[in-house]
PDB file of N, CA and C in Angstrom:
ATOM      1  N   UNK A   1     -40.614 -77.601 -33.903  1.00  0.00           N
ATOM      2  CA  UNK A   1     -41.342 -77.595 -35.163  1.00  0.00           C
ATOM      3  C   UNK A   1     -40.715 -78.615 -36.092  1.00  0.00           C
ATOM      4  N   UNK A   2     -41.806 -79.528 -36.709  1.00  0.00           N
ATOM      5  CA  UNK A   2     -40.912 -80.984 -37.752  1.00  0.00           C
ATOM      6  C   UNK A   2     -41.183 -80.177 -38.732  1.00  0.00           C
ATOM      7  N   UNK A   3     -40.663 -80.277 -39.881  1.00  0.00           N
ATOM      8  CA  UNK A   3     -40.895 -80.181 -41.518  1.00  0.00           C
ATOM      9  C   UNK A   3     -41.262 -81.600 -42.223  1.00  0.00           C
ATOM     10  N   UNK A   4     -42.553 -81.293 -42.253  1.00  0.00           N
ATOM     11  CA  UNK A   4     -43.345 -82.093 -43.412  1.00  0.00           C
ATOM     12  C   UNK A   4     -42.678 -82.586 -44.860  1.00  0.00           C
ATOM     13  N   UNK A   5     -41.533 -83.356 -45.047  1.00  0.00           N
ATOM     14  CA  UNK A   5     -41.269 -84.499 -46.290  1.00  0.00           C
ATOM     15  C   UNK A   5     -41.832 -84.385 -47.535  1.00  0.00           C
ATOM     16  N   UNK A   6     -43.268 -84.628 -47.153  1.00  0.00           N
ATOM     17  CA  UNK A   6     -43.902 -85.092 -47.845  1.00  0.00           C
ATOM     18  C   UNK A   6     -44.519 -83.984 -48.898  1.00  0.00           C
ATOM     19  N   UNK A   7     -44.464 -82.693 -48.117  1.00  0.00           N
ATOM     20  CA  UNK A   7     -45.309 -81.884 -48.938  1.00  0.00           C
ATOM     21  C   UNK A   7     -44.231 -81.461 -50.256  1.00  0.00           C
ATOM     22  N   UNK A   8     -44.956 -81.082 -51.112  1.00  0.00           N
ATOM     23  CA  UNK A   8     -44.214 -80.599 -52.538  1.00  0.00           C
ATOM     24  C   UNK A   8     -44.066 -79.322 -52.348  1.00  0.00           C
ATOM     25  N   UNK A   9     -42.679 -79.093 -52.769  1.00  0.00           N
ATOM     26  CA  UNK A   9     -42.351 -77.829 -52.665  1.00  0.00           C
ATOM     27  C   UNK A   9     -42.821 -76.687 -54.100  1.00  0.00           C
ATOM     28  N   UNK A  10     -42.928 -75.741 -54.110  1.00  0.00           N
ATOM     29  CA  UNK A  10     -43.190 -74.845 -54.751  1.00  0.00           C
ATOM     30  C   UNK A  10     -42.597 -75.028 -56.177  1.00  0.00           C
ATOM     31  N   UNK A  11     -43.034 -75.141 -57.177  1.00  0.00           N
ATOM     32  CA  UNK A  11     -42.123 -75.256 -58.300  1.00  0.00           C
ATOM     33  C   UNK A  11     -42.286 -73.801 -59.395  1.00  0.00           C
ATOM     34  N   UNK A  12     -40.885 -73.621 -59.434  1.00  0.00           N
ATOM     35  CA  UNK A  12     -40.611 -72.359 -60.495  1.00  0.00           C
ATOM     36  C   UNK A  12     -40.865 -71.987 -61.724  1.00  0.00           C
ATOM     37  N   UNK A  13     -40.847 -73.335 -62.451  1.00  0.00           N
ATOM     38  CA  UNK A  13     -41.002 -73.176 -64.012  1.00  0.00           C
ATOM     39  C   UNK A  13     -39.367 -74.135 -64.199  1.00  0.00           C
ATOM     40  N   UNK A  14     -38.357 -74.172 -63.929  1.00  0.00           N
ATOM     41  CA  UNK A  14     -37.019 -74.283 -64.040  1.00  0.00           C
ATOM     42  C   UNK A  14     -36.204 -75.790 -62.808  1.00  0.00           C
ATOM     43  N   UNK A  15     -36.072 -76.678 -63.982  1.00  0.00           N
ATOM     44  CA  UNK A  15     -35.703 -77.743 -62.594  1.00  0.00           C
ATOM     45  C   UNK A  15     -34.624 -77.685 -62.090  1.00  0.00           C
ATOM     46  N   UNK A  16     -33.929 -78.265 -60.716  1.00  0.00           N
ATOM     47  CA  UNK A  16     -32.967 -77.976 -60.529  1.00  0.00           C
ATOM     48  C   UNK A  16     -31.688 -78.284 -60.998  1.00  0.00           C
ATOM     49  N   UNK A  17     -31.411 -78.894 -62.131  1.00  0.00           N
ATOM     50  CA  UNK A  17     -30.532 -78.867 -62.888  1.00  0.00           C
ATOM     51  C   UNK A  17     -30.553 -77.473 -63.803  1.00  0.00           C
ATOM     52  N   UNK A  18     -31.436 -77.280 -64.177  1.00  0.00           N
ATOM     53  CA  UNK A  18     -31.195 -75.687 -65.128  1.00  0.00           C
ATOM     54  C   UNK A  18     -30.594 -74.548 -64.380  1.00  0.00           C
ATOM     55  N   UNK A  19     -31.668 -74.479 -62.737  1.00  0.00           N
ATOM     56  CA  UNK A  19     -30.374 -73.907 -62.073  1.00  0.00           C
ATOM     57  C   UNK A  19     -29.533 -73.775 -61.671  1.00  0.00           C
ATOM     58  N   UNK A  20     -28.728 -75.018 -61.579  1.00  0.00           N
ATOM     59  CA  UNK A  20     -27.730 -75.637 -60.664  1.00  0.00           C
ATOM     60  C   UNK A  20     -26.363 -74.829 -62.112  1.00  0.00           C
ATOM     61  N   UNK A  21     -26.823 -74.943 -63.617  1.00  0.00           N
ATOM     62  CA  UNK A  21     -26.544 -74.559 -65.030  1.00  0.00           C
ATOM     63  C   UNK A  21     -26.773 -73.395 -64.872  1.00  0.00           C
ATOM     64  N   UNK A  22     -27.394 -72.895 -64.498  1.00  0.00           N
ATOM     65  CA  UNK A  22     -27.539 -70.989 -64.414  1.00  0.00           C
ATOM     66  C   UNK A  22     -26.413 -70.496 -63.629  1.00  0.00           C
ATOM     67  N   UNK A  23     -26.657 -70.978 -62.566  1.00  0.00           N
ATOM     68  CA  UNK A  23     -25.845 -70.436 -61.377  1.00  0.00           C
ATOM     69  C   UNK A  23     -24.161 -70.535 -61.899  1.00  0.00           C
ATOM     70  N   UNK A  24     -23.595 -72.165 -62.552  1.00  0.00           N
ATOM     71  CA  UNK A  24     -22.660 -72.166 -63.062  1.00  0.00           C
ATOM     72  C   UNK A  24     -22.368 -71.059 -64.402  1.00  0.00           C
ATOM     73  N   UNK A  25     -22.599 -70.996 -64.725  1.00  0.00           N
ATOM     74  CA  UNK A  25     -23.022 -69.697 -66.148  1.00  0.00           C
ATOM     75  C   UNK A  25     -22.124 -68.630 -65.611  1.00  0.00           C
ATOM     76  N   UNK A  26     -23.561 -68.127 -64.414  1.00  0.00           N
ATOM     77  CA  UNK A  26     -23.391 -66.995 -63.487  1.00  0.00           C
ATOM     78  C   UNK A  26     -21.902 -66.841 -63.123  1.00  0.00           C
ATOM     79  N   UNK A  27     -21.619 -67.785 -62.333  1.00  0.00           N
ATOM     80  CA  UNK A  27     -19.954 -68.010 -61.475  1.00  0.00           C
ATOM     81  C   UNK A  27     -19.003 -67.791 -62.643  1.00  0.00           C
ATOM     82  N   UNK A  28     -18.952 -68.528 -63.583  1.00  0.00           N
ATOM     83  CA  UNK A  28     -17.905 -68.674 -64.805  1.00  0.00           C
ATOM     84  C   UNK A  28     -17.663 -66.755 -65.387  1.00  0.00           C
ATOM     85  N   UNK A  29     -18.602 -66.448 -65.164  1.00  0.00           N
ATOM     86  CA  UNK A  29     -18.722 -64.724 -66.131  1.00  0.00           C
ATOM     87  C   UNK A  29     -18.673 -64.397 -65.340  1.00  0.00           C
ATOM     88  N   UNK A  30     -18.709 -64.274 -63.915  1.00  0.00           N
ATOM     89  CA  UNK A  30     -18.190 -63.331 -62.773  1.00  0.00           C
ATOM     90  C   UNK A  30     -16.810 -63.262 -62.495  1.00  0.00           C
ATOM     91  N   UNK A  31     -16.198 -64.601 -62.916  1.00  0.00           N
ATOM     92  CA  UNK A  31     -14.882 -64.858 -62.891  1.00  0.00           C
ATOM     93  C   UNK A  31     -14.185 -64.197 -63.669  1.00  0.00           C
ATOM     94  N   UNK A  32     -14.985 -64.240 -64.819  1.00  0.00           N
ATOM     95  CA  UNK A  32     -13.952 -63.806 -66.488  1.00  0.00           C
ATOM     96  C   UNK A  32     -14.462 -62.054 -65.922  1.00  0.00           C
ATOM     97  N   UNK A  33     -15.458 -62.017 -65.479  1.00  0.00           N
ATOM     98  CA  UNK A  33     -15.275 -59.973 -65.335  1.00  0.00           C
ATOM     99  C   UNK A  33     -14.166 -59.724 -63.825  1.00  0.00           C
ATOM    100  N   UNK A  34     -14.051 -60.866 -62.787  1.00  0.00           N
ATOM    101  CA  UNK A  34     -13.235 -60.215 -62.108  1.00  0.00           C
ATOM    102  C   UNK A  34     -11.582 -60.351 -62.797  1.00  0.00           C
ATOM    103  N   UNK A  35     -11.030 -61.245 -63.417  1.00  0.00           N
ATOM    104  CA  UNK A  35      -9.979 -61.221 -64.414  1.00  0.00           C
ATOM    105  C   UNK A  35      -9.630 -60.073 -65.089  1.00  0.00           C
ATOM    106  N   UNK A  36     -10.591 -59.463 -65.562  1.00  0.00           N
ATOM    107  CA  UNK A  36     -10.763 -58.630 -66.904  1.00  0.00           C
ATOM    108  C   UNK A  36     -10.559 -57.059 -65.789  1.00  0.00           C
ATOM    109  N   UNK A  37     -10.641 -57.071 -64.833  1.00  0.00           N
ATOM    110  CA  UNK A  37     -10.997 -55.944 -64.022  1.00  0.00           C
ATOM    111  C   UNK A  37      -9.814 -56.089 -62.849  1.00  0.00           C
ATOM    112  N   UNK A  38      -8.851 -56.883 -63.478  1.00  0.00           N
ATOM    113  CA  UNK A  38      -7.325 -56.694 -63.227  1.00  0.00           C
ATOM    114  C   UNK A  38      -7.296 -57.567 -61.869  1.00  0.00           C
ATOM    115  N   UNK A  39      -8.488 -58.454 -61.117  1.00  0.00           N
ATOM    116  CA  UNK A  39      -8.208 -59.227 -60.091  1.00  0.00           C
ATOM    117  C   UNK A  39      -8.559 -58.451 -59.086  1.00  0.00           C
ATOM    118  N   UNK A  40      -9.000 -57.166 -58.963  1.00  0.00           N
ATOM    119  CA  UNK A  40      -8.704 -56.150 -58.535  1.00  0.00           C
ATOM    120  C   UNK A  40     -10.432 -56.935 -56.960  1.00  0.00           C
ATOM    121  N   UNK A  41      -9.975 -56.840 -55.572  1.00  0.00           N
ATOM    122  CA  UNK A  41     -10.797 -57.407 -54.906  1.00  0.00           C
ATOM    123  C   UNK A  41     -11.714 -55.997 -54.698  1.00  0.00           C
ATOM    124  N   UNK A  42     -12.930 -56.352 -54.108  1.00  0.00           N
ATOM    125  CA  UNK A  42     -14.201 -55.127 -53.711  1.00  0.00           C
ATOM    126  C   UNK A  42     -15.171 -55.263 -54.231  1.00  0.00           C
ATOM    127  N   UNK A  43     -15.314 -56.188 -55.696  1.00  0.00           N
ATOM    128  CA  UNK A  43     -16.298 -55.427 -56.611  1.00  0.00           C
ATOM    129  C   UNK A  43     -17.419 -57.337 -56.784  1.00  0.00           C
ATOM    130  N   UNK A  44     -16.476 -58.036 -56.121  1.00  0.00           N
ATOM    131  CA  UNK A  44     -17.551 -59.304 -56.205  1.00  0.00           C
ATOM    132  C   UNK A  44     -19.110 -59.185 -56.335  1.00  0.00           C
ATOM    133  N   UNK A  45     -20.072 -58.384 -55.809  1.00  0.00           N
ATOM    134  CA  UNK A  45     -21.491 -58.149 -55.946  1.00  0.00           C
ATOM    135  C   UNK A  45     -21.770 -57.626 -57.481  1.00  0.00           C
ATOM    136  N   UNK A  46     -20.988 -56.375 -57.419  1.00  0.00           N
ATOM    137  CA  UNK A  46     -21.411 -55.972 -58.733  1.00  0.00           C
ATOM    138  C   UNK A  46     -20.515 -56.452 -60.171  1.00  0.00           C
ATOM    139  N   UNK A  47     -19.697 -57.597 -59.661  1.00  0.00           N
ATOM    140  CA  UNK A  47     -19.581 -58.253 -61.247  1.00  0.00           C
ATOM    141  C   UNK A  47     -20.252 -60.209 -60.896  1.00  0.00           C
ATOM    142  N   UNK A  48     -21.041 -59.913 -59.972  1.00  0.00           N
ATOM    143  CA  UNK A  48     -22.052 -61.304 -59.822  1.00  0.00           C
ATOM    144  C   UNK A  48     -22.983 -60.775 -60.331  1.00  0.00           C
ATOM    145  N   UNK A  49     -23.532 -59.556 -59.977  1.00  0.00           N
ATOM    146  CA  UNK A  49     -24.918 -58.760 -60.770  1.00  0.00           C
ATOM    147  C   UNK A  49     -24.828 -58.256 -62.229  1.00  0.00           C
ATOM    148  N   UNK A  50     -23.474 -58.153 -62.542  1.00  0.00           N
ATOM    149  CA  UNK A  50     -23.446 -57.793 -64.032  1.00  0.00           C
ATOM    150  C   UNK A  50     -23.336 -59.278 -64.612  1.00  0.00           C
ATOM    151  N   UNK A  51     -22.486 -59.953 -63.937  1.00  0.00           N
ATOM    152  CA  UNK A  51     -23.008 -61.872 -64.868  1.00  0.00           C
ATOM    153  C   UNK A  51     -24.227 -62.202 -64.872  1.00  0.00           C
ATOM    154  N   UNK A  52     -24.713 -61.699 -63.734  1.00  0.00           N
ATOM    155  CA  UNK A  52     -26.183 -62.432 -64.259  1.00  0.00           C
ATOM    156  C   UNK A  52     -27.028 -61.677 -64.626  1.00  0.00           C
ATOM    157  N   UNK A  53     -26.995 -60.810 -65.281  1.00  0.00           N
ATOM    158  CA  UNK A  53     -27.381 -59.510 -66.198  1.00  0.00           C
ATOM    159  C   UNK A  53     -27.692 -59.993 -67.304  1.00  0.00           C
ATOM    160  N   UNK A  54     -25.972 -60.547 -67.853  1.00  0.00           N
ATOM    161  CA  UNK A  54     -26.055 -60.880 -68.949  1.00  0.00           C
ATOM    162  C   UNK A  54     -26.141 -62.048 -69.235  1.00  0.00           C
ATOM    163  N   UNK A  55     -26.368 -63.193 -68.525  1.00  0.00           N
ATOM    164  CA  UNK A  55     -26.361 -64.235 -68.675  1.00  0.00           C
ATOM    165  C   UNK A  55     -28.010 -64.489 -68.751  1.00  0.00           C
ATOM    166  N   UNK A  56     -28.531 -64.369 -68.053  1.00  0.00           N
ATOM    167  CA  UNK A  56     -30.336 -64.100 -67.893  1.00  0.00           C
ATOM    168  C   UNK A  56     -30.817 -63.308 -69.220  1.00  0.00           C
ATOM    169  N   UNK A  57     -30.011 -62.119 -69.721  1.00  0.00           N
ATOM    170  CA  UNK A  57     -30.241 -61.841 -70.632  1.00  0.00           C
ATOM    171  C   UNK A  57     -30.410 -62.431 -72.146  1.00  0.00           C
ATOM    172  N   UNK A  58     -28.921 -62.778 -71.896  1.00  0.00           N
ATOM    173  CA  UNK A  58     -28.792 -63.864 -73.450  1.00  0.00           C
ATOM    174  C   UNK A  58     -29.744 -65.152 -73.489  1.00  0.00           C
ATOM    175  N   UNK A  59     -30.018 -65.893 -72.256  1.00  0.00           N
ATOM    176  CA  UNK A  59     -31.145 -67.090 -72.115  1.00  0.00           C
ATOM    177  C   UNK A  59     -32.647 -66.603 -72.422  1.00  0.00           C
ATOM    178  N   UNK A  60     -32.879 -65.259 -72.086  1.00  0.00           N
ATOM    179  CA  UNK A  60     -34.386 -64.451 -72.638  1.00  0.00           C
ATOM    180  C   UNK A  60     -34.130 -64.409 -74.164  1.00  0.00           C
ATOM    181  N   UNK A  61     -33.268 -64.078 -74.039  1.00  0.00           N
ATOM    182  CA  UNK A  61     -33.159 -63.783 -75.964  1.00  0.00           C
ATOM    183  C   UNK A  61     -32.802 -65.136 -76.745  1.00  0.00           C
ATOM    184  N   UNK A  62     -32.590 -65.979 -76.241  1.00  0.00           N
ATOM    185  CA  UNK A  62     -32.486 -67.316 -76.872  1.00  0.00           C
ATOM    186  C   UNK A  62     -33.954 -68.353 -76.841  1.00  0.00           C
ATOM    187  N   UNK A  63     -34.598 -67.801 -75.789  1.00  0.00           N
ATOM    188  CA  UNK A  63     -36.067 -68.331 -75.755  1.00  0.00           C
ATOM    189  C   UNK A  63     -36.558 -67.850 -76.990  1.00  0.00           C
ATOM    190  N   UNK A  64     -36.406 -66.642 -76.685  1.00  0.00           N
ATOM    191  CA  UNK A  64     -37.520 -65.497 -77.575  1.00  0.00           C
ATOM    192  C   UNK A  64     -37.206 -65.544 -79.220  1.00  0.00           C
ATOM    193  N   UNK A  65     -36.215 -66.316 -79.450  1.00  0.00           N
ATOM    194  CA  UNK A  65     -35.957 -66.631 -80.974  1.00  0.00           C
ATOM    195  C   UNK A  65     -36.494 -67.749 -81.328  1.00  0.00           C
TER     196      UNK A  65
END
């Protein structure tokens, strides 16, 4: 099976620099909650899901103003 080049891929609303900026966001506040949570290893998912909780959050609320 080839993959077609040419065709345009699906677009989100968001180019890939904003996410490439999200995702960094994301990483940076997952870091500062695993720090804050004594280094302590296990919990990587749920302080990637609480960064981008709040990070998604604060960008909704910065639209919405």
């Amino acid at each position: 099976m080839t993959i077609d080049a040419t065709k345009k891929q699906p677009t989100t609303g968001i180019s890939e620099l904003q996410e490439f900026e999200l995702e960094y966001q994301i990483r940076l506040r997952a870091y500062e909650l695993y720090e804050k949570g004594g280094r302590e290893d296990g919990h990587e998912l749920d302080d990637w899901l609480r960064a981008e909780e709040e990070i998604t959050r604060k960008k909704a609320r910065t639209i919405a103003a």
